[in-house]
C-alpha atoms as a PDB file:
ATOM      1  CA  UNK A   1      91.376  88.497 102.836  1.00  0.00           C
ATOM      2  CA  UNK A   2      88.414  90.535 102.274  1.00  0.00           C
ATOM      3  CA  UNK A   3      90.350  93.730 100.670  1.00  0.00           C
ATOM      4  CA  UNK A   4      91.906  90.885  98.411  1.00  0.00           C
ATOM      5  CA  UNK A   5      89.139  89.835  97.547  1.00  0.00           C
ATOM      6  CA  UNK A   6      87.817  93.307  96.354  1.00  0.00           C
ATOM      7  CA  UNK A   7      90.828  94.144  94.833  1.00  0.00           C
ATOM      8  CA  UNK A   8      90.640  90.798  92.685  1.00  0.00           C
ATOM      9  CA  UNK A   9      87.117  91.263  92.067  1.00  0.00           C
ATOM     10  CA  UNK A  10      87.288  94.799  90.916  1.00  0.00           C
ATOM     11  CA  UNK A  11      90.069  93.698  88.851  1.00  0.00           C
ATOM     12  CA  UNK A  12      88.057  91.285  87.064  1.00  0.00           C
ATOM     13  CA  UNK A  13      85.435  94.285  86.418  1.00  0.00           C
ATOM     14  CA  UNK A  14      87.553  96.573  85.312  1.00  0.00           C
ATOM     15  CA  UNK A  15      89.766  94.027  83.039  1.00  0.00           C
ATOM     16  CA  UNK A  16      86.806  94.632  80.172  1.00  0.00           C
ATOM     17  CA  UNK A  17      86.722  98.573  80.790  1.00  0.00           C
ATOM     18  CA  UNK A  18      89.322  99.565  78.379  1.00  0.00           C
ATOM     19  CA  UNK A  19      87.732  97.080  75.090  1.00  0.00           C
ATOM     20  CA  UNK A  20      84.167  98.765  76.432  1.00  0.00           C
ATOM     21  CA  UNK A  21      85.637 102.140  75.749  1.00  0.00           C
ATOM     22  CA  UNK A  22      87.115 101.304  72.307  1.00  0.00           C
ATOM     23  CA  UNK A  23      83.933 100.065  71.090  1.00  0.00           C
ATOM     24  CA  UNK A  24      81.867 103.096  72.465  1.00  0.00           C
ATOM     25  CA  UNK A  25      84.089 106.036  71.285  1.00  0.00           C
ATOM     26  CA  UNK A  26      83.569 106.489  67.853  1.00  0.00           C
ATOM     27  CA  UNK A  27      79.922 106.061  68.001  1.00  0.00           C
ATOM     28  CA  UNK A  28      78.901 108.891  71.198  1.00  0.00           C
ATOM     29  CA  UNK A  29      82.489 110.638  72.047  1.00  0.00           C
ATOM     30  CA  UNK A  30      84.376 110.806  75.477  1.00  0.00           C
ATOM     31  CA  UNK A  31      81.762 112.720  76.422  1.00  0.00           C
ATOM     32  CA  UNK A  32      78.845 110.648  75.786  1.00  0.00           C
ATOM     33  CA  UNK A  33      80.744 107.873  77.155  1.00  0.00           C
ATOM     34  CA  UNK A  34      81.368 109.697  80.549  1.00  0.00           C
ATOM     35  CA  UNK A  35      77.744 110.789  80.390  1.00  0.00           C
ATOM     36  CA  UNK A  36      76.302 107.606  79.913  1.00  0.00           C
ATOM     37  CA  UNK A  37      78.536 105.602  82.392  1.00  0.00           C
ATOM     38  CA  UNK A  38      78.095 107.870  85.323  1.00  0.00           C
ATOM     39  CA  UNK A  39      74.384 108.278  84.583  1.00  0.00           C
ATOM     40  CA  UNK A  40      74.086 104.030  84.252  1.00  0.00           C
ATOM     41  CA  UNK A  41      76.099 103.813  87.699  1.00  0.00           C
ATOM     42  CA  UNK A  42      74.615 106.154  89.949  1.00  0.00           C
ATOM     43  CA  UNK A  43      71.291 104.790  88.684  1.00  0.00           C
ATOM     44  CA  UNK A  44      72.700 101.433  89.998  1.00  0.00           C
ATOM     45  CA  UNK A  45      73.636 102.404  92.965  1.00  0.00           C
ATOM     46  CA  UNK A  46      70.294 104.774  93.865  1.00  0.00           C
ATOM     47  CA  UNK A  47      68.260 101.381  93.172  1.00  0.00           C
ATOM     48  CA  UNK A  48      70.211  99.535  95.891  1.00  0.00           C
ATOM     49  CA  UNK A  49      69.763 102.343  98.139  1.00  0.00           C
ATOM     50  CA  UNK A  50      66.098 102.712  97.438  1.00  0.00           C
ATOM     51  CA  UNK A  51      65.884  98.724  97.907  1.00  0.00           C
ATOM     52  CA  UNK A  52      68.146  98.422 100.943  1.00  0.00           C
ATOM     53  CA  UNK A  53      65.862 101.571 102.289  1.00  0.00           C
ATOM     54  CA  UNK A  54      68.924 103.666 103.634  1.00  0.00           C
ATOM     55  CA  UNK A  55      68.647 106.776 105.278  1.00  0.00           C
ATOM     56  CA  UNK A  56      71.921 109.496 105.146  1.00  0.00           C
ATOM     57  CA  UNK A  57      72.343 112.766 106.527  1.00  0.00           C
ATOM     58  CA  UNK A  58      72.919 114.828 104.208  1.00  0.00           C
ATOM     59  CA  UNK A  59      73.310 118.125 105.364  1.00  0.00           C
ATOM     60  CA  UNK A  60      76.440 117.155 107.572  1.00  0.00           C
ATOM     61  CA  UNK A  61      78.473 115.707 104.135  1.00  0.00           C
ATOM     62  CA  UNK A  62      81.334 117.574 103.081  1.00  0.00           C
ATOM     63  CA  UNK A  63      80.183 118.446  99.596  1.00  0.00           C
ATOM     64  CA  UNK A  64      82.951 120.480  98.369  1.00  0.00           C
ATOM     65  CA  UNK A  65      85.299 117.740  99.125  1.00  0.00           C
ATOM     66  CA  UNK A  66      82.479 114.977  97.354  1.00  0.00           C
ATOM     67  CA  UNK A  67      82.786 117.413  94.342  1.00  0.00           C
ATOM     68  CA  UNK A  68      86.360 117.848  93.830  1.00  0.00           C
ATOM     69  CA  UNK A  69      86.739 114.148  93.978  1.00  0.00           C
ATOM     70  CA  UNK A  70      83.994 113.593  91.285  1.00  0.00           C
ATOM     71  CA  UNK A  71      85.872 115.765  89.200  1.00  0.00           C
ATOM     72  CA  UNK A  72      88.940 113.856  89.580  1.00  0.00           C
ATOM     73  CA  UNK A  73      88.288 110.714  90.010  1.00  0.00           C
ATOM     74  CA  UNK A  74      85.306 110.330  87.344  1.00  0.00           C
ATOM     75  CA  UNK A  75      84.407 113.560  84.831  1.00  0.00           C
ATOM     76  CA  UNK A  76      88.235 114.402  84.203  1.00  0.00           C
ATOM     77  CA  UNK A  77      89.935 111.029  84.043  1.00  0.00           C
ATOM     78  CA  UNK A  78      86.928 109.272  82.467  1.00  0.00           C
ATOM     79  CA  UNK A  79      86.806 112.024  80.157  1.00  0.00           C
ATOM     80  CA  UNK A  80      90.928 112.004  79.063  1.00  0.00           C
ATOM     81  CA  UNK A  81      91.033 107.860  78.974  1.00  0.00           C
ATOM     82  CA  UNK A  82      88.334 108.180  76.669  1.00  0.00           C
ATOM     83  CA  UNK A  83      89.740 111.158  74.279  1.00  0.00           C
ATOM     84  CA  UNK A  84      93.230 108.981  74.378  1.00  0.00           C
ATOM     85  CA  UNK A  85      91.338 105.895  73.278  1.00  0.00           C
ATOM     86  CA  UNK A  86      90.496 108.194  70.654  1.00  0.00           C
ATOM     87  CA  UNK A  87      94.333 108.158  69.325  1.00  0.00           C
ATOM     88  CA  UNK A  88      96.266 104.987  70.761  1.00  0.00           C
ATOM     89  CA  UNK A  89      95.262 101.270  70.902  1.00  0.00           C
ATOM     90  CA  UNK A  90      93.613  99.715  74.475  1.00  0.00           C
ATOM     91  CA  UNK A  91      95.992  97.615  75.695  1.00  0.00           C
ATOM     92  CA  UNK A  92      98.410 100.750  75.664  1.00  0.00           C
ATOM     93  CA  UNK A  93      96.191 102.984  77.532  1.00  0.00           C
ATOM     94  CA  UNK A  94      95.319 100.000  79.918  1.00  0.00           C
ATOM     95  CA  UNK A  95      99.269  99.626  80.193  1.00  0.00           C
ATOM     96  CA  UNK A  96      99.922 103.337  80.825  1.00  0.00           C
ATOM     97  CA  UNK A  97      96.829 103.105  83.193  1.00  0.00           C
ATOM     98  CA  UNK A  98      98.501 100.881  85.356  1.00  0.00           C
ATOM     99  CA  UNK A  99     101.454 103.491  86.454  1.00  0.00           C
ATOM    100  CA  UNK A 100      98.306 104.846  88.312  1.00  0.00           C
ATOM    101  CA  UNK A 101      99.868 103.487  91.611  1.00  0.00           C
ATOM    102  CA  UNK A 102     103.570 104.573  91.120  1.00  0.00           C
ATOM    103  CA  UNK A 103     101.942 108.012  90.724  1.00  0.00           C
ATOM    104  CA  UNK A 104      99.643 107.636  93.941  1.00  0.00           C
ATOM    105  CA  UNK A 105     102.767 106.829  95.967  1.00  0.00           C
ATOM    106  CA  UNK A 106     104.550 109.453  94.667  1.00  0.00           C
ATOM    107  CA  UNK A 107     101.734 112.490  95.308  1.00  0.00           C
ATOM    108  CA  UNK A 108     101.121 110.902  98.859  1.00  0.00           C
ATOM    109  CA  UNK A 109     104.569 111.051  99.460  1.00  0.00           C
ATOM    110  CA  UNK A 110     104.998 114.708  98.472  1.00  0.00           C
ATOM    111  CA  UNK A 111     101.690 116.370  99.141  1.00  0.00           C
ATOM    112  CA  UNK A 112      99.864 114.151 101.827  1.00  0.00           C
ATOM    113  CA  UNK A 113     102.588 113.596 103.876  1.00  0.00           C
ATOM    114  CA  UNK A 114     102.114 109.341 103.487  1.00  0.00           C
ATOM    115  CA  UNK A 115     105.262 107.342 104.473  1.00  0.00           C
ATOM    116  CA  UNK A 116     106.172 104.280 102.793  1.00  0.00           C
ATOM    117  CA  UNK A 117     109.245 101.671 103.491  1.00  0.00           C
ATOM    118  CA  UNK A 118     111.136 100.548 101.409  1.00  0.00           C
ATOM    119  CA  UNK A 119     109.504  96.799 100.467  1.00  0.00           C
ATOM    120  CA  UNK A 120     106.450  98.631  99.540  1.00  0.00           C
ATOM    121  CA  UNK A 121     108.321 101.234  97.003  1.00  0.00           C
ATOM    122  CA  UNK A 122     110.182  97.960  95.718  1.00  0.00           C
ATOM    123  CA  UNK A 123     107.022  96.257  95.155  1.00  0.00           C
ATOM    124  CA  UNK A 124     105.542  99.005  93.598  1.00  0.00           C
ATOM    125  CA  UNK A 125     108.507  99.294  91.041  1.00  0.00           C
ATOM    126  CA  UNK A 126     108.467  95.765  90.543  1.00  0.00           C
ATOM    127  CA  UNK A 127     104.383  95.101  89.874  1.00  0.00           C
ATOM    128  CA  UNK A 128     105.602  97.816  87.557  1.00  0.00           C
ATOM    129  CA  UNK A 129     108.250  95.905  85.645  1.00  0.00           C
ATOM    130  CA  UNK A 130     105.878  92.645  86.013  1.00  0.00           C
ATOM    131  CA  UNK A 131     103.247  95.185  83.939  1.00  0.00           C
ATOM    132  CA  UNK A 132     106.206  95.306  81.009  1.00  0.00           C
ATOM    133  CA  UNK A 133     107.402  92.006  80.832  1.00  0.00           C
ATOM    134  CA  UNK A 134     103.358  90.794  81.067  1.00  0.00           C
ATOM    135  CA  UNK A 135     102.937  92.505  77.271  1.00  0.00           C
ATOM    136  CA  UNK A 136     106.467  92.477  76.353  1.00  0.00           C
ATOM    137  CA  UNK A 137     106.745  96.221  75.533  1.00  0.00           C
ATOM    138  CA  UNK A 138     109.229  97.221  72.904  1.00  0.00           C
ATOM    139  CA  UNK A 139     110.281 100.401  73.966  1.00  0.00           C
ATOM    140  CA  UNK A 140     111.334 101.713  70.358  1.00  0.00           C
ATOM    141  CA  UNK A 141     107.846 100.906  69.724  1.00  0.00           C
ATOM    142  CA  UNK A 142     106.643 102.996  72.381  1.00  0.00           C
ATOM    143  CA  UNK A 143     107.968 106.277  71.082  1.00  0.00           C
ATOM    144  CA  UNK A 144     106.172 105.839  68.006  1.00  0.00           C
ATOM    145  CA  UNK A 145     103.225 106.129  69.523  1.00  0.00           C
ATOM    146  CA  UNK A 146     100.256 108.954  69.302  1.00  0.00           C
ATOM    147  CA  UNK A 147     102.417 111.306  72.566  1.00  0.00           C
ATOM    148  CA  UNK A 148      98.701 112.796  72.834  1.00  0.00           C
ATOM    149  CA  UNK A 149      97.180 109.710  73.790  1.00  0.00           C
ATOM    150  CA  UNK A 150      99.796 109.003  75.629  1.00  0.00           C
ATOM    151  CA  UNK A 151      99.650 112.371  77.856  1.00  0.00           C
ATOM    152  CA  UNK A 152      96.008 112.469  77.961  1.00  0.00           C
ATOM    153  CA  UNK A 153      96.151 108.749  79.747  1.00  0.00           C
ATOM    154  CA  UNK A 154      98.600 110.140  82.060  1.00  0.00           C
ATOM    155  CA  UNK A 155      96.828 112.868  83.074  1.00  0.00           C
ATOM    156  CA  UNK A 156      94.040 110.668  84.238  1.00  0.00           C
ATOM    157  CA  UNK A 157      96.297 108.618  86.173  1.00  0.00           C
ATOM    158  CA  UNK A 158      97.478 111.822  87.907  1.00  0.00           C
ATOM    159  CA  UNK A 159      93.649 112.582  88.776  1.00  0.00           C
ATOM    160  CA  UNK A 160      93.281 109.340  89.896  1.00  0.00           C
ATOM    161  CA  UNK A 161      96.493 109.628  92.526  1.00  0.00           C
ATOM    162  CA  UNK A 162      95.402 112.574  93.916  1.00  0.00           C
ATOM    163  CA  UNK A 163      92.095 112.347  94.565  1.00  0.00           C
ATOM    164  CA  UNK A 164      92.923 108.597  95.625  1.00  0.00           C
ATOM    165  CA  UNK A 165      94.858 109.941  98.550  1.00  0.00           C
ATOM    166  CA  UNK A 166      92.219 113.046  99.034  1.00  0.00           C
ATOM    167  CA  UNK A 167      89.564 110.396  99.837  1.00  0.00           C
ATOM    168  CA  UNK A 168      91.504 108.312 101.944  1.00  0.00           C
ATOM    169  CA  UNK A 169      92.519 111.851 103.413  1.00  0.00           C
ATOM    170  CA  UNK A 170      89.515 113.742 103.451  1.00  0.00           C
ATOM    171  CA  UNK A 171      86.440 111.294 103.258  1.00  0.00           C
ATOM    172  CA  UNK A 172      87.376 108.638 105.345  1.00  0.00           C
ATOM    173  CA  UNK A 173      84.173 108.484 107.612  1.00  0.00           C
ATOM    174  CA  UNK A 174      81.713 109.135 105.114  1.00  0.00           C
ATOM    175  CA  UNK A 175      79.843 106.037 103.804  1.00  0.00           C
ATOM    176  CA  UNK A 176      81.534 104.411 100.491  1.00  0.00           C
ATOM    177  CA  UNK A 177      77.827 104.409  98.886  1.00  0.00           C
ATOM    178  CA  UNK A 178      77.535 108.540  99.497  1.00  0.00           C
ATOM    179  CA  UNK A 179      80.713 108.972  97.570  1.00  0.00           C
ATOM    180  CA  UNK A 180      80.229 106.473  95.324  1.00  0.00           C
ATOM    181  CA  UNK A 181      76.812 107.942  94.390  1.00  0.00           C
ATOM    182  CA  UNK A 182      77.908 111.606  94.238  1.00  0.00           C
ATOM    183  CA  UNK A 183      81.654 110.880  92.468  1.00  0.00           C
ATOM    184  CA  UNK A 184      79.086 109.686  89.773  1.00  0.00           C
ATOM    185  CA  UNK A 185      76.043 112.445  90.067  1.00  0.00           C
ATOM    186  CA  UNK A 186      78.785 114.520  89.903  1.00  0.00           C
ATOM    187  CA  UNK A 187      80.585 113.093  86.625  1.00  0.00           C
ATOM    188  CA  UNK A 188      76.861 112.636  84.963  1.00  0.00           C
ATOM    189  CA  UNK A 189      76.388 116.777  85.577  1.00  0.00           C
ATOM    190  CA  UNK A 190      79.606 118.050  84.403  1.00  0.00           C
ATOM    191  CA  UNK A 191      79.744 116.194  81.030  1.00  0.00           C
ATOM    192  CA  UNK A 192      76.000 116.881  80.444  1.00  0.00           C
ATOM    193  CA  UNK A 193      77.339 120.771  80.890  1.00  0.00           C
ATOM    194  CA  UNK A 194      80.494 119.932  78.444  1.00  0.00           C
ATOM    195  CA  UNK A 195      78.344 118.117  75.890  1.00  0.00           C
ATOM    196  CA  UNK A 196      75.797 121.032  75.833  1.00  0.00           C
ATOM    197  CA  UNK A 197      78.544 123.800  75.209  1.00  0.00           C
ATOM    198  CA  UNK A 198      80.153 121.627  72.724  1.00  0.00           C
ATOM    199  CA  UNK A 199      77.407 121.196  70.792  1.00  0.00           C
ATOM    200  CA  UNK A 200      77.326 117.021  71.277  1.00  0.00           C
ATOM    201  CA  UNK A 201      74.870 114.634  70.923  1.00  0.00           C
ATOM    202  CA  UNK A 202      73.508 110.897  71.925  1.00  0.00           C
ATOM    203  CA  UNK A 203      71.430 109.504  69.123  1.00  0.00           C
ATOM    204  CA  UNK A 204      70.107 106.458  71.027  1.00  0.00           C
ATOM    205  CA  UNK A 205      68.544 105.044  68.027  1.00  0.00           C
ATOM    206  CA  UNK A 206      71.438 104.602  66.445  1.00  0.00           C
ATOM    207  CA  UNK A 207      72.487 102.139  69.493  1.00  0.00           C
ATOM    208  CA  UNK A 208      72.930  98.367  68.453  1.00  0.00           C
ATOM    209  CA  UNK A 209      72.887  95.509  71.089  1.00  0.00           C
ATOM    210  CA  UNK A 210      77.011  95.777  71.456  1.00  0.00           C
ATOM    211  CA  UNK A 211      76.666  99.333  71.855  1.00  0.00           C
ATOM    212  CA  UNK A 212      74.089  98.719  74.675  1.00  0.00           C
ATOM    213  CA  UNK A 213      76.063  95.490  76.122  1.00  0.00           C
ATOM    214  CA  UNK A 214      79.113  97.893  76.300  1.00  0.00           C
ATOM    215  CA  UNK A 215      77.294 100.013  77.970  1.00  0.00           C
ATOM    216  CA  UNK A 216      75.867  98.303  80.968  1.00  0.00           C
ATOM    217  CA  UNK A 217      79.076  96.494  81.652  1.00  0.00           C
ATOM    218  CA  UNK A 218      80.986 100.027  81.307  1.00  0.00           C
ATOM    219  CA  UNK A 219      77.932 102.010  83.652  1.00  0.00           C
ATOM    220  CA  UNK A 220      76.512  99.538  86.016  1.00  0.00           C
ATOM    221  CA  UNK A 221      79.485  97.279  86.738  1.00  0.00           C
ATOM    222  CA  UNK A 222      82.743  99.020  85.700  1.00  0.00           C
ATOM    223  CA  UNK A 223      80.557 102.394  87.108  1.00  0.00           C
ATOM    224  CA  UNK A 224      78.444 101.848  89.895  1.00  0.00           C
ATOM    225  CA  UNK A 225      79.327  98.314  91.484  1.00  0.00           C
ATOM    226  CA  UNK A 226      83.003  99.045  91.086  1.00  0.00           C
ATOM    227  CA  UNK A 227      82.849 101.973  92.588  1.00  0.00           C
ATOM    228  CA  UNK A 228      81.850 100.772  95.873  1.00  0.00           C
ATOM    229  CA  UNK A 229      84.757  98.214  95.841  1.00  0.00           C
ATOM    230  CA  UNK A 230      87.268 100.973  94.976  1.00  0.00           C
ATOM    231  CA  UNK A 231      86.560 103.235  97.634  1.00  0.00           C
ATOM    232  CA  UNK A 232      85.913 100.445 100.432  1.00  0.00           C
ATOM    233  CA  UNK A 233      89.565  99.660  99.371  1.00  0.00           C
ATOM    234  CA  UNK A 234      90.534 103.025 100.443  1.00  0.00           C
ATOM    235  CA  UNK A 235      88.733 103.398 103.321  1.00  0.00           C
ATOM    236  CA  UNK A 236      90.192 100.125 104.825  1.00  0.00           C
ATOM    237  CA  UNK A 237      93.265  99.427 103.090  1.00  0.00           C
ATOM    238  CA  UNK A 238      94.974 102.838 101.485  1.00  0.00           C
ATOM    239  CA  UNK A 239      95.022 104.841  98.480  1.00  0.00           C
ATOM    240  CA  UNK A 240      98.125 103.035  97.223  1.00  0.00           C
ATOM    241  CA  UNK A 241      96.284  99.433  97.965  1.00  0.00           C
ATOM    242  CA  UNK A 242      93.209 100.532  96.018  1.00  0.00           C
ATOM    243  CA  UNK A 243      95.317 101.798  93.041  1.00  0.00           C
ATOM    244  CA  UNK A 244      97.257  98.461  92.798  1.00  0.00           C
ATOM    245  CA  UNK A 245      94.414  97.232  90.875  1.00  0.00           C
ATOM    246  CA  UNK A 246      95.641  99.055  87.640  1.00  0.00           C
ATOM    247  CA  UNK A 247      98.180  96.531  87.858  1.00  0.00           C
ATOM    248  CA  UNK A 248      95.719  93.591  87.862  1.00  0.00           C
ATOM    249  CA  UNK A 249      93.774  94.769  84.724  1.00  0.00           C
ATOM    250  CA  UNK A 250      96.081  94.219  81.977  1.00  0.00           C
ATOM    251  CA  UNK A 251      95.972  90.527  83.869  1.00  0.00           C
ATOM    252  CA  UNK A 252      92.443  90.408  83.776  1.00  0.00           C
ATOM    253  CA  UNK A 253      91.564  91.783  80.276  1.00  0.00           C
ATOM    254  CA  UNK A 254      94.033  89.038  78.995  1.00  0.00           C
ATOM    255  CA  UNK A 255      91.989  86.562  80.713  1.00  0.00           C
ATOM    256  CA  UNK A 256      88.716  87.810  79.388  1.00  0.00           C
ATOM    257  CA  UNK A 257      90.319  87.302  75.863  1.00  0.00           C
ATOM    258  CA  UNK A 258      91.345  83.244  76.825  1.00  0.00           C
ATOM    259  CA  UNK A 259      87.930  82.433  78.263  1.00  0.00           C
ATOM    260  CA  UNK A 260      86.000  84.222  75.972  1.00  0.00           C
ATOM    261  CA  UNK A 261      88.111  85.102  72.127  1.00  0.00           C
ATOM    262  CA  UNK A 262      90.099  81.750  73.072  1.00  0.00           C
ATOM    263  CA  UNK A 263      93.415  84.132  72.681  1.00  0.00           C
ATOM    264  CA  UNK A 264      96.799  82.332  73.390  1.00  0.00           C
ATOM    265  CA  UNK A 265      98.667  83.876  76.651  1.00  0.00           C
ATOM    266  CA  UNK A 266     102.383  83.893  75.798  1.00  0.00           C
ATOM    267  CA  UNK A 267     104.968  82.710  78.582  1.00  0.00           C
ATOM    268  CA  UNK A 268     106.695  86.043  79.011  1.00  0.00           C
ATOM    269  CA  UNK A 269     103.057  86.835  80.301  1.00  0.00           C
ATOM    270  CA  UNK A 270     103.317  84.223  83.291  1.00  0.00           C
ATOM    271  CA  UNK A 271     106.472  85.658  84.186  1.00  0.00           C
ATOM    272  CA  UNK A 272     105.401  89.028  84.333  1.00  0.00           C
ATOM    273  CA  UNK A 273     102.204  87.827  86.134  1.00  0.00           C
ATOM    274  CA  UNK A 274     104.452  86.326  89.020  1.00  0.00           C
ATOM    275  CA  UNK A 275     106.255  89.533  89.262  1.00  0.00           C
ATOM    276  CA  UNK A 276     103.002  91.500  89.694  1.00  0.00           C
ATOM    277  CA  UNK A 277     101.819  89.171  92.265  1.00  0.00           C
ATOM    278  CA  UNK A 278     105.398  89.897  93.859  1.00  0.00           C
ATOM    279  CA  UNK A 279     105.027  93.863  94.121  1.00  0.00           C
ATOM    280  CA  UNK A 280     101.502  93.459  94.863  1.00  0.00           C
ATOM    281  CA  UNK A 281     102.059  91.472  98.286  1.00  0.00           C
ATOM    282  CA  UNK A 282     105.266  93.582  99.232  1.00  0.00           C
ATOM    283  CA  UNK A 283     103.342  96.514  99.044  1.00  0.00           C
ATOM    284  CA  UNK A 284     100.229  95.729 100.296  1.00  0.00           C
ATOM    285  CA  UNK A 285     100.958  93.366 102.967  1.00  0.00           C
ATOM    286  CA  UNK A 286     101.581  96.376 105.798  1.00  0.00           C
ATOM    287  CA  UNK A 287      98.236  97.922 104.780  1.00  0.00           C
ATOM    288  CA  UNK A 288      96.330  94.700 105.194  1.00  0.00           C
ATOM    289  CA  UNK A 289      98.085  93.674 108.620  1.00  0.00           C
ATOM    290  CA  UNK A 290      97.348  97.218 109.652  1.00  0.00           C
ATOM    291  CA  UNK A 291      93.417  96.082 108.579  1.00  0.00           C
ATOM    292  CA  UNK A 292      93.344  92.863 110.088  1.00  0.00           C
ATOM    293  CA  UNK A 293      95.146  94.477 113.380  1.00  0.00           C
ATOM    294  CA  UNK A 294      91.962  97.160 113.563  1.00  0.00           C
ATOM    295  CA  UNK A 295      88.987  94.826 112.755  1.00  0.00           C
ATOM    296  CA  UNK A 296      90.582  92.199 115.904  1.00  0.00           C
ATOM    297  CA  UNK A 297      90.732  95.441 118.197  1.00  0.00           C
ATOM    298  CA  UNK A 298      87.193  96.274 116.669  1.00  0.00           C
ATOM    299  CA  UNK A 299      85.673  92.686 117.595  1.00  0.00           C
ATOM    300  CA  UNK A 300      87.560  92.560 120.963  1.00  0.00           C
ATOM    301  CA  UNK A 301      85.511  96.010 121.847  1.00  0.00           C
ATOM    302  CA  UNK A 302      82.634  94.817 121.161  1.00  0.00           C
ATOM    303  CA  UNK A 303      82.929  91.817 122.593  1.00  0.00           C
ATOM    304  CA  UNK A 304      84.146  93.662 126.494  1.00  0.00           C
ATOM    305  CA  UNK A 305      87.373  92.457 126.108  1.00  0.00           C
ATOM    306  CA  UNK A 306      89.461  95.384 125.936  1.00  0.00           C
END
């Protein structure tokens, strides 16, 4: 329950992401935006620490490993989502976002050595279809689309796959607030370095109050708090559980725009929505039996039962 309840949760974060991004773009670049994100969320999360008063050893982290997944799964990605925001709408990079878990599958399957059955490929090819049918995509459409913006949003999804199944991989006893904070200390130092050799700038008086708004719910919740959620996914449910939620966002963000722009949800979207729900459980529900299976032998040791 609790992994569904982060994935839900995170959803619901990241469902206003993609609108953030549009409005920031034009005014301080992919860059900036990167910058500015990272920089707002690891400021986030070094308050709680400082608050919470926790002590880490550092000097036994695997820091190469923290780096290469800051590149990839915050400067790089962040960086391309925000350059193909740049040429197509963001509904269409939130829907070409969302093949971010039939790409995880597909690298764990061929470079991490992850088995999956067949109900969880099925779901995962259905949430996918549910994702089509939920904004009725007209394929002729499609085509006629900017095919830059369109690679550059599948290159981050690639980033995201791999370094998805790295973490879960690589980083799986490290705490999710040490690679939380360093994915984003790392993201905040690489595009200060790619702004500086460009020649880019942040001209902060030029920032109005939706400018600022956009950023705090892009940096300190789409950033830092979401972060946490996203890797505590891996860590105790998978790589391809935690990238499901690219599937829930289109979901979300057309909630946001009910509750908030009072925008009318078509029926072909309830029909796709069931479908997602569909692949979501098939696909998930071994990787949350496998959690709920650990955490009962976890209580029953501490309790001197077994």
């Amino acid at each position: 329950m609790r992994l569904y309840m982060a994935l839900i949760t995170l959803s619901l974060i990241w469902g206003t992401s993609f609108y953030f991004i549009k409005i920031l773009v034009e005014e301080i670049g992919p860059w900036g935006i990167v910058f500015l994100r990272c920089t707002l969320g690891a400021f986030t999360l070094l308050l709680i620490i400082i608050f919470q008063k926790r002590k880490f050893q550092l000097k036994e982290l695997p820091w190469k490993a923290l780096v290469l997944v800051g590149f990839l799964n915050a400067l790089i990605p962040w960086g391309l989502i925000a350059i193909s925001e740049m040429k197509i709408s963001s509904s269409l990079a939130s829907i070409v976002n969302a093949t971010t878990p039939i790409w995880t599958s597909v690298i764990g399957v061929l470079i991490f050595s992850v088995t999956l059955n067949f109900k969880q490929w099925a779901g995962v090819m259905i949430g996918f279809l549910g994702i089509l049918v939920l904004i009725d995509l007209d394929p002729v459409q499609l085509f006629k689309e900017d095919l830059i913006g369109m690679g550059t949003m599948i290159a981050a999804t690639l980033c995201y796959g791999f370094s998805s199944q790295f973490t879960k991989r690589h980083l799986q006893g490290i705490s999710v607030m040490i690679i939380s904070v360093m994915t984003l200390l790392v993201g905040a130092l690489g595009s200060l370095l790619i702004m500086t050799f460009t020649g880019a700038s942040l001209s902060v008086q030029s920032f109005s109050f939706d400018i600022i708004g956009a950023l705090i719910g892009l940096g300190v919740f789409g950033s830092g708090l979401a972060y946490l959620l996203f890797y505590y996914m891996i860590q105790k449910g998978s790589a391809e559980f935690a990238t499901f939620v690219t599937y829930l966002v289109p979901i979300t963000a057309m909630v946001w725009g009910w509750l908030l722009l009072d925008e009318h949800i078509p029926p072909h979207a309830i029909y796709g929505l069931l479908m997602i729900f569909i692949g979501v459980y098939l696909s998930t529900r071994k990787t949350v039996k496998s959690h709920q299976a650990t955490s009962k032998t976890i209580n029953k040791k501490q309790r001197g039962i077994i």
